[in-house]
C-alpha atoms as a PDB file:
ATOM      1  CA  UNK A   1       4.784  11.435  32.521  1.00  0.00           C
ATOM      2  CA  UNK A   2       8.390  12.036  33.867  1.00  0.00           C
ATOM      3  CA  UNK A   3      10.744  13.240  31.644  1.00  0.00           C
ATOM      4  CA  UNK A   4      14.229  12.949  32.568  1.00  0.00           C
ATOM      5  CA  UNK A   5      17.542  14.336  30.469  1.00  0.00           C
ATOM      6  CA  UNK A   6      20.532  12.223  31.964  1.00  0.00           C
ATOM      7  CA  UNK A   7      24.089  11.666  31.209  1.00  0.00           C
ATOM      8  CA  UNK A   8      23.872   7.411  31.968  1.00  0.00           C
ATOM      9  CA  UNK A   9      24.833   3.934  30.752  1.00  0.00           C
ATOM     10  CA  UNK A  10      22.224   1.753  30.301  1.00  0.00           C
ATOM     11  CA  UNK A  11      21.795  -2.018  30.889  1.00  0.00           C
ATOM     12  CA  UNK A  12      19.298  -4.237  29.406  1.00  0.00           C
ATOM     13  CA  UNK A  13      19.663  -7.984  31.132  1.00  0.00           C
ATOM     14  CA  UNK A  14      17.507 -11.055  31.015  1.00  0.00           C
ATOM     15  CA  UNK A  15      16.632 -13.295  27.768  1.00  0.00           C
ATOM     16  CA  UNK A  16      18.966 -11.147  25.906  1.00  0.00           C
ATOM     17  CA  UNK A  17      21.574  -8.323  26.895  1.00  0.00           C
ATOM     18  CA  UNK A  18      22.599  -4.934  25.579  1.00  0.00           C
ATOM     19  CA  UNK A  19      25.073  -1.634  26.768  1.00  0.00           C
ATOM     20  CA  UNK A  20      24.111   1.047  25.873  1.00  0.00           C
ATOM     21  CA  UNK A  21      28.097   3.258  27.015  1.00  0.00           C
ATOM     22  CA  UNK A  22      28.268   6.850  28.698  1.00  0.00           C
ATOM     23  CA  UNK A  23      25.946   9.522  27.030  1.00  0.00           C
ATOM     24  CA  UNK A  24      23.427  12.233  27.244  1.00  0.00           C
ATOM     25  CA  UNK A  25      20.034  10.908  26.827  1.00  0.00           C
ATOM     26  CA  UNK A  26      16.438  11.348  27.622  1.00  0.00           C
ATOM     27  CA  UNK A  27      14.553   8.912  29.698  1.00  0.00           C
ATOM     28  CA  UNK A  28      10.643   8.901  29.560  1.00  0.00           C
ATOM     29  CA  UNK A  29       8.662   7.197  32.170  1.00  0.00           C
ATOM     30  CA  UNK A  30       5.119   6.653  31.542  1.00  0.00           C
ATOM     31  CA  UNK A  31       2.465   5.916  34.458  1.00  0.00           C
ATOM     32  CA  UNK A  32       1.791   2.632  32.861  1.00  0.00           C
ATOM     33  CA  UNK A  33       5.134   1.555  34.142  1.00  0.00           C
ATOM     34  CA  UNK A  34       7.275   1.726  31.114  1.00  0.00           C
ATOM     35  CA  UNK A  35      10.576   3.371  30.445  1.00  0.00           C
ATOM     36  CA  UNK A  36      11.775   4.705  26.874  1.00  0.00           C
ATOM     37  CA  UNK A  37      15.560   5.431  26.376  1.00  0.00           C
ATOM     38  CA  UNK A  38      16.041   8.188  24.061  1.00  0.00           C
ATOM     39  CA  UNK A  39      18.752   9.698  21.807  1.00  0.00           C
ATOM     40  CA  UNK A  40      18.421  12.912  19.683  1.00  0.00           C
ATOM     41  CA  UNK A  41      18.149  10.713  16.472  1.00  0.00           C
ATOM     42  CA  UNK A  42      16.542   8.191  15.069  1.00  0.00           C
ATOM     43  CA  UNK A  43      13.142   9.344  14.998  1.00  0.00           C
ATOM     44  CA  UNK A  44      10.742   7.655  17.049  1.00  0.00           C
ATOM     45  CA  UNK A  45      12.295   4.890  17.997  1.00  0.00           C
ATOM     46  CA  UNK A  46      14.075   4.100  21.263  1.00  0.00           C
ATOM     47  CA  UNK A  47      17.041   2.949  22.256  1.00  0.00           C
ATOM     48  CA  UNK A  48      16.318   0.578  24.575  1.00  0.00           C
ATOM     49  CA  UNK A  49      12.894   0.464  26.942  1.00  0.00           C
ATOM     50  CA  UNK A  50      10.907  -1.994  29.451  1.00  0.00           C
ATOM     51  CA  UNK A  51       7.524  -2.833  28.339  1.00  0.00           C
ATOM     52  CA  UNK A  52       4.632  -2.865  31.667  1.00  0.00           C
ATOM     53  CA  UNK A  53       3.730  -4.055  33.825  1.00  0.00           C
ATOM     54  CA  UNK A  54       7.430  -2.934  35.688  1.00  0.00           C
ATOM     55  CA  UNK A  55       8.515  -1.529  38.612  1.00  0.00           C
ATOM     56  CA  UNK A  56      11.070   1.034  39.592  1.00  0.00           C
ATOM     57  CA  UNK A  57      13.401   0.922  42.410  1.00  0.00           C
ATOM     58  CA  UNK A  58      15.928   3.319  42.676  1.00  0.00           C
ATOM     59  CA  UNK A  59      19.198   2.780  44.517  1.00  0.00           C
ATOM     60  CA  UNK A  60      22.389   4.417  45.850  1.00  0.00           C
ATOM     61  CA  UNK A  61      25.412   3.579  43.681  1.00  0.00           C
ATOM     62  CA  UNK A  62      28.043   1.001  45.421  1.00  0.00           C
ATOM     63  CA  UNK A  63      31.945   1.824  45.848  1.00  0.00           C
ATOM     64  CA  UNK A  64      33.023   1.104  42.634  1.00  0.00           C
ATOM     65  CA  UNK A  65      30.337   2.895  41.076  1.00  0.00           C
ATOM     66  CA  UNK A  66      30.036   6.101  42.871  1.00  0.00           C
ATOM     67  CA  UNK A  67      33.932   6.037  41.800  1.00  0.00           C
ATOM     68  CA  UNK A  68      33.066   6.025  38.957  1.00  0.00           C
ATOM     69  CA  UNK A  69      30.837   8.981  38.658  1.00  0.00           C
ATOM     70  CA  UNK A  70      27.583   7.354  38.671  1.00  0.00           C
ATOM     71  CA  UNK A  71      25.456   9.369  41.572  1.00  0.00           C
ATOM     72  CA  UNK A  72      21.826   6.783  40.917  1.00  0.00           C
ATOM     73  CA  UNK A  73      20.744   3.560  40.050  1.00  0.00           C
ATOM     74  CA  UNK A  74      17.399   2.779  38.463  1.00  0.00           C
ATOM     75  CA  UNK A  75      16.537  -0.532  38.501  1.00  0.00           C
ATOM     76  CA  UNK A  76      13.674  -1.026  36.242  1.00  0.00           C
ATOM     77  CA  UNK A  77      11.850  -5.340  36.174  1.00  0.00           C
ATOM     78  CA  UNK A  78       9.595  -6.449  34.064  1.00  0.00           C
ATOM     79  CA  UNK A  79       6.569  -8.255  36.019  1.00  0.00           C
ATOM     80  CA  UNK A  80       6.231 -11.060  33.824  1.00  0.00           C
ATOM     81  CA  UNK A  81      10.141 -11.890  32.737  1.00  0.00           C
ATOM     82  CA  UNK A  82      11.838 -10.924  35.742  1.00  0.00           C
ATOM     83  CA  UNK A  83      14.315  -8.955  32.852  1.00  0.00           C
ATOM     84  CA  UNK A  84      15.773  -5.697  34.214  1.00  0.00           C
ATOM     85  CA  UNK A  85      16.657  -2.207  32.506  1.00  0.00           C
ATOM     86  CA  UNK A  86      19.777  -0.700  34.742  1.00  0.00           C
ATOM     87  CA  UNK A  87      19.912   3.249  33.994  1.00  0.00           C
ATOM     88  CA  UNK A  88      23.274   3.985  35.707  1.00  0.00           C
ATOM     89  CA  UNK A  89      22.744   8.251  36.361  1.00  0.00           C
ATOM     90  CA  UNK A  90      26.084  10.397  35.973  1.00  0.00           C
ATOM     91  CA  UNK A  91      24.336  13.409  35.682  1.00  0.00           C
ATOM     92  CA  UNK A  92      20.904  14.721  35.816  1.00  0.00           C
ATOM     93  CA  UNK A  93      20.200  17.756  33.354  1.00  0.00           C
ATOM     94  CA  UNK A  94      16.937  18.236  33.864  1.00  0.00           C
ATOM     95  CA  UNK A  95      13.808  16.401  35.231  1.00  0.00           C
ATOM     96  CA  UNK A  96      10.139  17.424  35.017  1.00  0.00           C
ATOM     97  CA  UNK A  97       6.796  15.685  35.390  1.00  0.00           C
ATOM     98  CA  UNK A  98       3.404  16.557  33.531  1.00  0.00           C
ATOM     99  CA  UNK A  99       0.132  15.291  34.100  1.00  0.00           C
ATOM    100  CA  UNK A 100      -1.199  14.777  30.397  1.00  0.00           C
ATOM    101  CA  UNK A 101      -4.661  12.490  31.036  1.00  0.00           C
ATOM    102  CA  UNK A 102      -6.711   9.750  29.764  1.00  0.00           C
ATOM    103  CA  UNK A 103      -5.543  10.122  25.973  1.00  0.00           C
ATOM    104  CA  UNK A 104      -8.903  10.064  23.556  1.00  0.00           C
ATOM    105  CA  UNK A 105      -6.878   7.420  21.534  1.00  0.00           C
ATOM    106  CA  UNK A 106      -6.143   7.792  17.684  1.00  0.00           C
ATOM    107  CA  UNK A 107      -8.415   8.703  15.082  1.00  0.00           C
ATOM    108  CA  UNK A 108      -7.998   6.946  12.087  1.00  0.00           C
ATOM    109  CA  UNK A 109      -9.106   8.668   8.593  1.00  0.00           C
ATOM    110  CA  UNK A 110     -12.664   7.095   7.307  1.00  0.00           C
ATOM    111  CA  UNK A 111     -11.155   4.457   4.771  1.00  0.00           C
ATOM    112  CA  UNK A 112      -8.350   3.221   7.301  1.00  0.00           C
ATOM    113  CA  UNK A 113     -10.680   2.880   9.696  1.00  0.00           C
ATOM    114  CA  UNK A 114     -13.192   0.824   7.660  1.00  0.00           C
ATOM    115  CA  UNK A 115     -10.433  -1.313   6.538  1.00  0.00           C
ATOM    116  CA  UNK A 116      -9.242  -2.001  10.101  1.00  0.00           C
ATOM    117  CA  UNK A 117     -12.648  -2.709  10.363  1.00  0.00           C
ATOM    118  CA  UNK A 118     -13.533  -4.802   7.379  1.00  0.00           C
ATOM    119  CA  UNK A 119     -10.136  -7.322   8.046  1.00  0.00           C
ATOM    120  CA  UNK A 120     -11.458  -8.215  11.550  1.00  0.00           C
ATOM    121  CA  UNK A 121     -14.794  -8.966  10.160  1.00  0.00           C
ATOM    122  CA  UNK A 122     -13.201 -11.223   7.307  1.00  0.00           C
ATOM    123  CA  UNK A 123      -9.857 -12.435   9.190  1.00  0.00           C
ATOM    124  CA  UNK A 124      -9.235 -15.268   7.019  1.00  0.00           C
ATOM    125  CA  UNK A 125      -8.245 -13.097   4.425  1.00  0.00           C
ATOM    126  CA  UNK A 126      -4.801 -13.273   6.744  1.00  0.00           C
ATOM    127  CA  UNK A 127      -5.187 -17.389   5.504  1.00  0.00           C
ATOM    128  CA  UNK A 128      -7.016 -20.206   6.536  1.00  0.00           C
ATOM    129  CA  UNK A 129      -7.269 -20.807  10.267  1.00  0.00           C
ATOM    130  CA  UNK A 130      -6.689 -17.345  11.013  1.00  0.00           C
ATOM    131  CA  UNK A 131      -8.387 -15.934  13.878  1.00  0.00           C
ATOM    132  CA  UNK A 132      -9.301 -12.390  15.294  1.00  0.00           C
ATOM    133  CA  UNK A 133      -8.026 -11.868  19.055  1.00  0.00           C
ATOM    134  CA  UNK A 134      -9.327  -8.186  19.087  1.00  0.00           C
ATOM    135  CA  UNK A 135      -8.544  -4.756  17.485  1.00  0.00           C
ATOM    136  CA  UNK A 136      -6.446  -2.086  18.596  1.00  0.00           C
ATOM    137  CA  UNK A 137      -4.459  -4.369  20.949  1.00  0.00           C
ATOM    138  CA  UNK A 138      -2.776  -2.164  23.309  1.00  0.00           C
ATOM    139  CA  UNK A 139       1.117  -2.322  23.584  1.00  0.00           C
ATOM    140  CA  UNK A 140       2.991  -0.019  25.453  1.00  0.00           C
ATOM    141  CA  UNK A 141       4.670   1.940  22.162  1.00  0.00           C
ATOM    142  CA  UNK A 142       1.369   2.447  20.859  1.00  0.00           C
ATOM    143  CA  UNK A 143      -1.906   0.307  19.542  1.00  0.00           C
ATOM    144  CA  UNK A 144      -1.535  -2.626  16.866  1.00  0.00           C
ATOM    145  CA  UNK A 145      -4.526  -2.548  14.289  1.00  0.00           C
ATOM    146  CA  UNK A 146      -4.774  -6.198  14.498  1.00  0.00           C
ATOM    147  CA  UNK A 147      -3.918  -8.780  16.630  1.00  0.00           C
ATOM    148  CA  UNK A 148      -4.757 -12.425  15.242  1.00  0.00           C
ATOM    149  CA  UNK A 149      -4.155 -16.071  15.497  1.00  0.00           C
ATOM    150  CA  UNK A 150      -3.019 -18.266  12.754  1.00  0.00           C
ATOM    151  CA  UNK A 151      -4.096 -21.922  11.879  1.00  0.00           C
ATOM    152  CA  UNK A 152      -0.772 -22.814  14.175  1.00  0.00           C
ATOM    153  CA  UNK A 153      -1.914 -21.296  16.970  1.00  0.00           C
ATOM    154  CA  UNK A 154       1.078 -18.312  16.797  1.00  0.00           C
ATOM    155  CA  UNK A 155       0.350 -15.056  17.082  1.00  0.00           C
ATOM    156  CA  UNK A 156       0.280 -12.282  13.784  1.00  0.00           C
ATOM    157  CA  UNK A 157       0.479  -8.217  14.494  1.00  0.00           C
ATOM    158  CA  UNK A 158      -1.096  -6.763  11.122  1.00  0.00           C
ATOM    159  CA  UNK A 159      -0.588  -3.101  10.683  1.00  0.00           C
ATOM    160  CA  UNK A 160      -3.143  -1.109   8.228  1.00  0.00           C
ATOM    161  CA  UNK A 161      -2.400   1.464   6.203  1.00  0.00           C
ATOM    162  CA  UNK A 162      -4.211   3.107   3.134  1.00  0.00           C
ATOM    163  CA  UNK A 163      -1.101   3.626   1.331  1.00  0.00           C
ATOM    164  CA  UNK A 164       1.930   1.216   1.946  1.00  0.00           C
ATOM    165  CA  UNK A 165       5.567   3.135   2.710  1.00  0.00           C
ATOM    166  CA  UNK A 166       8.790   2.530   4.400  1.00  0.00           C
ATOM    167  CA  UNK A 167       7.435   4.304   7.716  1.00  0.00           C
ATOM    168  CA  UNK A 168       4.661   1.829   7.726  1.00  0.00           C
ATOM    169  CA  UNK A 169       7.473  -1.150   7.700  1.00  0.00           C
ATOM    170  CA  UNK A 170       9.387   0.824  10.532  1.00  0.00           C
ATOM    171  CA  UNK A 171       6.489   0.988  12.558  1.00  0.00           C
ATOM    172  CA  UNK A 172       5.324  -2.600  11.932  1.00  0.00           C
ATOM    173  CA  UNK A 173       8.607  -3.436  13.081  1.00  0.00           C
ATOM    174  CA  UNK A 174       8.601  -1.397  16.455  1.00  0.00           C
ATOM    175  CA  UNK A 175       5.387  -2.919  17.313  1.00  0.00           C
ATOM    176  CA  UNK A 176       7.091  -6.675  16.333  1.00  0.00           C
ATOM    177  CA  UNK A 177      10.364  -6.374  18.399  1.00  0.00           C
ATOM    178  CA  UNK A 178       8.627  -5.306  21.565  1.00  0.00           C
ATOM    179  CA  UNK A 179       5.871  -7.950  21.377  1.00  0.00           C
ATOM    180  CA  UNK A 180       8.349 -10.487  20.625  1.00  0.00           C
ATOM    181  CA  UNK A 181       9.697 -10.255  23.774  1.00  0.00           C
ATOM    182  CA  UNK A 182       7.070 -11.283  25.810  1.00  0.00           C
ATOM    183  CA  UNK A 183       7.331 -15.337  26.455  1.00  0.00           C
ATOM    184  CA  UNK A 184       3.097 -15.605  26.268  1.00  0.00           C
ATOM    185  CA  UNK A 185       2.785 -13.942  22.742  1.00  0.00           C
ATOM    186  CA  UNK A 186       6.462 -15.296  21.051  1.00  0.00           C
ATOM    187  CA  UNK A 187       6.725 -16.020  18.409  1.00  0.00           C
ATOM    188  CA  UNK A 188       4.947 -13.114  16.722  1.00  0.00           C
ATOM    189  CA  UNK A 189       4.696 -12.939  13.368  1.00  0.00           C
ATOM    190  CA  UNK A 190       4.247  -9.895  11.083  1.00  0.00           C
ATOM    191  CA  UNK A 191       1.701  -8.649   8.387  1.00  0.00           C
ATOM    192  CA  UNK A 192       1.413  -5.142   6.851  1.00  0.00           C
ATOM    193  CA  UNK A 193      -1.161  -4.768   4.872  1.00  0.00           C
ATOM    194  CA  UNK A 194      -3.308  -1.789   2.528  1.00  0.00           C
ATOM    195  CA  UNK A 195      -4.803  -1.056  -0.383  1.00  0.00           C
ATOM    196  CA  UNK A 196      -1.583   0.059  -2.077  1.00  0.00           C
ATOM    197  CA  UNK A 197       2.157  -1.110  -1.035  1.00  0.00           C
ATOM    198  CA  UNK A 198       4.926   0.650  -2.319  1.00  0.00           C
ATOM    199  CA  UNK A 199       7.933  -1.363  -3.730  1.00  0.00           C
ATOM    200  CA  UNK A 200      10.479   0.089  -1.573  1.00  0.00           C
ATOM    201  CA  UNK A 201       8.242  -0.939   1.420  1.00  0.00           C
ATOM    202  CA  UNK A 202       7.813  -4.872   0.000  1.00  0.00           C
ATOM    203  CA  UNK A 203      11.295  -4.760   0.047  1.00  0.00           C
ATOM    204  CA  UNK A 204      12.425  -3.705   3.239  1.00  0.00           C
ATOM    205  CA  UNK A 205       9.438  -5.921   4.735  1.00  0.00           C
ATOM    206  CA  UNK A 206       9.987  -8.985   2.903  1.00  0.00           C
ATOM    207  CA  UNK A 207      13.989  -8.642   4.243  1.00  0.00           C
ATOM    208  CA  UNK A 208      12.719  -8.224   7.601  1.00  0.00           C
ATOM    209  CA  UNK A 209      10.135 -11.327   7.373  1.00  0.00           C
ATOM    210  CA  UNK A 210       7.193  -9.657   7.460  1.00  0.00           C
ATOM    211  CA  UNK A 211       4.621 -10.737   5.306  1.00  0.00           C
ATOM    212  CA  UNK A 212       2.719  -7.833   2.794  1.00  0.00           C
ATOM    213  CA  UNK A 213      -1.162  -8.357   2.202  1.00  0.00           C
ATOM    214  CA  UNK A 214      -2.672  -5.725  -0.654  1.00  0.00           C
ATOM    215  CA  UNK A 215      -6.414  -5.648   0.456  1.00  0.00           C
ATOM    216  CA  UNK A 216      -9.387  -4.822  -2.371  1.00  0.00           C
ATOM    217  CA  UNK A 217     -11.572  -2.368  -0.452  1.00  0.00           C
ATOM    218  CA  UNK A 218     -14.295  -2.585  -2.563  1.00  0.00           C
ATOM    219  CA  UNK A 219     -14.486  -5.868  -2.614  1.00  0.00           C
ATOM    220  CA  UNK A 220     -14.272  -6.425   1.235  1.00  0.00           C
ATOM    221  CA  UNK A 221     -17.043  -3.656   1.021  1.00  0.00           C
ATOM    222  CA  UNK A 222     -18.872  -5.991  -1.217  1.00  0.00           C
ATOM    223  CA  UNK A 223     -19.177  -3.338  -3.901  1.00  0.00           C
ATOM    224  CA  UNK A 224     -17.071  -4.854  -6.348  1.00  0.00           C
ATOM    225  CA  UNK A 225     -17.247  -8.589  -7.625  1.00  0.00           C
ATOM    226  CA  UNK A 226     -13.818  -9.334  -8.872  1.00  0.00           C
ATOM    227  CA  UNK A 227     -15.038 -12.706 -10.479  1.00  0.00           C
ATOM    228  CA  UNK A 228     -16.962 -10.459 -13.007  1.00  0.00           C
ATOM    229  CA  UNK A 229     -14.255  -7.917 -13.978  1.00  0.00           C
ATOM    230  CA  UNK A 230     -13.090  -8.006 -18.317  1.00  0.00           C
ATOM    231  CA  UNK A 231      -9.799  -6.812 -16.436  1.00  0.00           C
END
């Protein structure tokens, strides 16, 4: 992994286009071919990044932009779209590479695992239709729990939790706004789903069109028969 601290303007162009104006930032380039932009805020989210498979070329500034101050040009495409992140380089603050491995993955606690586990065996608890494509479906900001089909064909990210929050949403929602921007898997539609969802999480998913799923984990377990409760 390179990590680069660079004062830059950044330019996202293709289906859609952002600006991203003069500032200090860090840039993160992962061996998979993907590039996070990177302010001190805002948690773990990026400002702006290219999803692999994606290429770098970097180039020497033109006239108007070595007037400018700008001393390199990254030129970051994305395989499949053709869209291109520009990282216009003022100033480079520091720049250092590690060699961090083959990454053993997350490990999941025991009843977020078996849940993960339990939804893919009974997918149509998603609806009717619904079908599994696999689990842990890779994406380049980290794995989705659950990648499924739904009786139209369109694609649905789940993310599992034991206990519902806001982070949960946030995350959901990270996952959601990178996938969506890949032509073969738009539109993709959201579900977050545990055992427990807090209301300030139904909120802020339901406002951001993601659908919430409360799961029985007993009764996916089979331990519980809900049709023979008193209550």
């Amino acid at each position: 992994m390179r990590l680069v601290i660079a004062r830059c303007t950044v330019d996202y162009a293709g289906r859609l286009t952002a600006h991203l104006p003069l500032g200090t930032r860090l840039l993160m380039l992962k061996a998979d071919g993907s590039l996070l932009v990177h302010a001190d805020g805002g948690s773990y989210k990026p400002l702006n990044w290219m999803s692999p498979p994606a290429t770098l070329q970097v180039d020497e500034p033109d006239d108007d932009q070595r007037a400018a101050g700008v001393v390199e040009v990254w030129n970051v495409t994305q395989a499949k779209t053709s869209d291109r992140l520009i990282v216009s380089i003022h100033e480079v603050l520091s720049d250092t590479t590690h060699e961090l491995g083959t990454d053993p993955g997350l490990i999941k606690d025991g009843v977020e695992a078996h849940l993960q586990e339990l939804l893919a065996a009974q997918i149509e608890l998603l609806g009717e239709g619904s079908q599994l494509i696999r689990r842990e479906y890779f994406t380049a900001i980290g794995p989705v729990d659950i990648m499924a089909r739904d009786a139209n064909g369109e694609h649905v990210a789940v993310e599992l939790k034991r206990r519902g929050d806001i982070d949960g949403v946030e995350q959901l929602t990270r996952y959601l706004e990178l996938l969506n921007r890949d032509p073969l898997l738009a539109p993709v539609h959201g579900v977050f789903a545990a055992q427990e969802i807090k209301p300030q999480a139904r909120t802020l998913a339901e406002d951001r069109g993601i659908r919430c799923l409360v799961l029985d984990y007993d009764a996916m377990r089979g331990t519980d028969d809900a049709d023979e409760r008193l209550f």
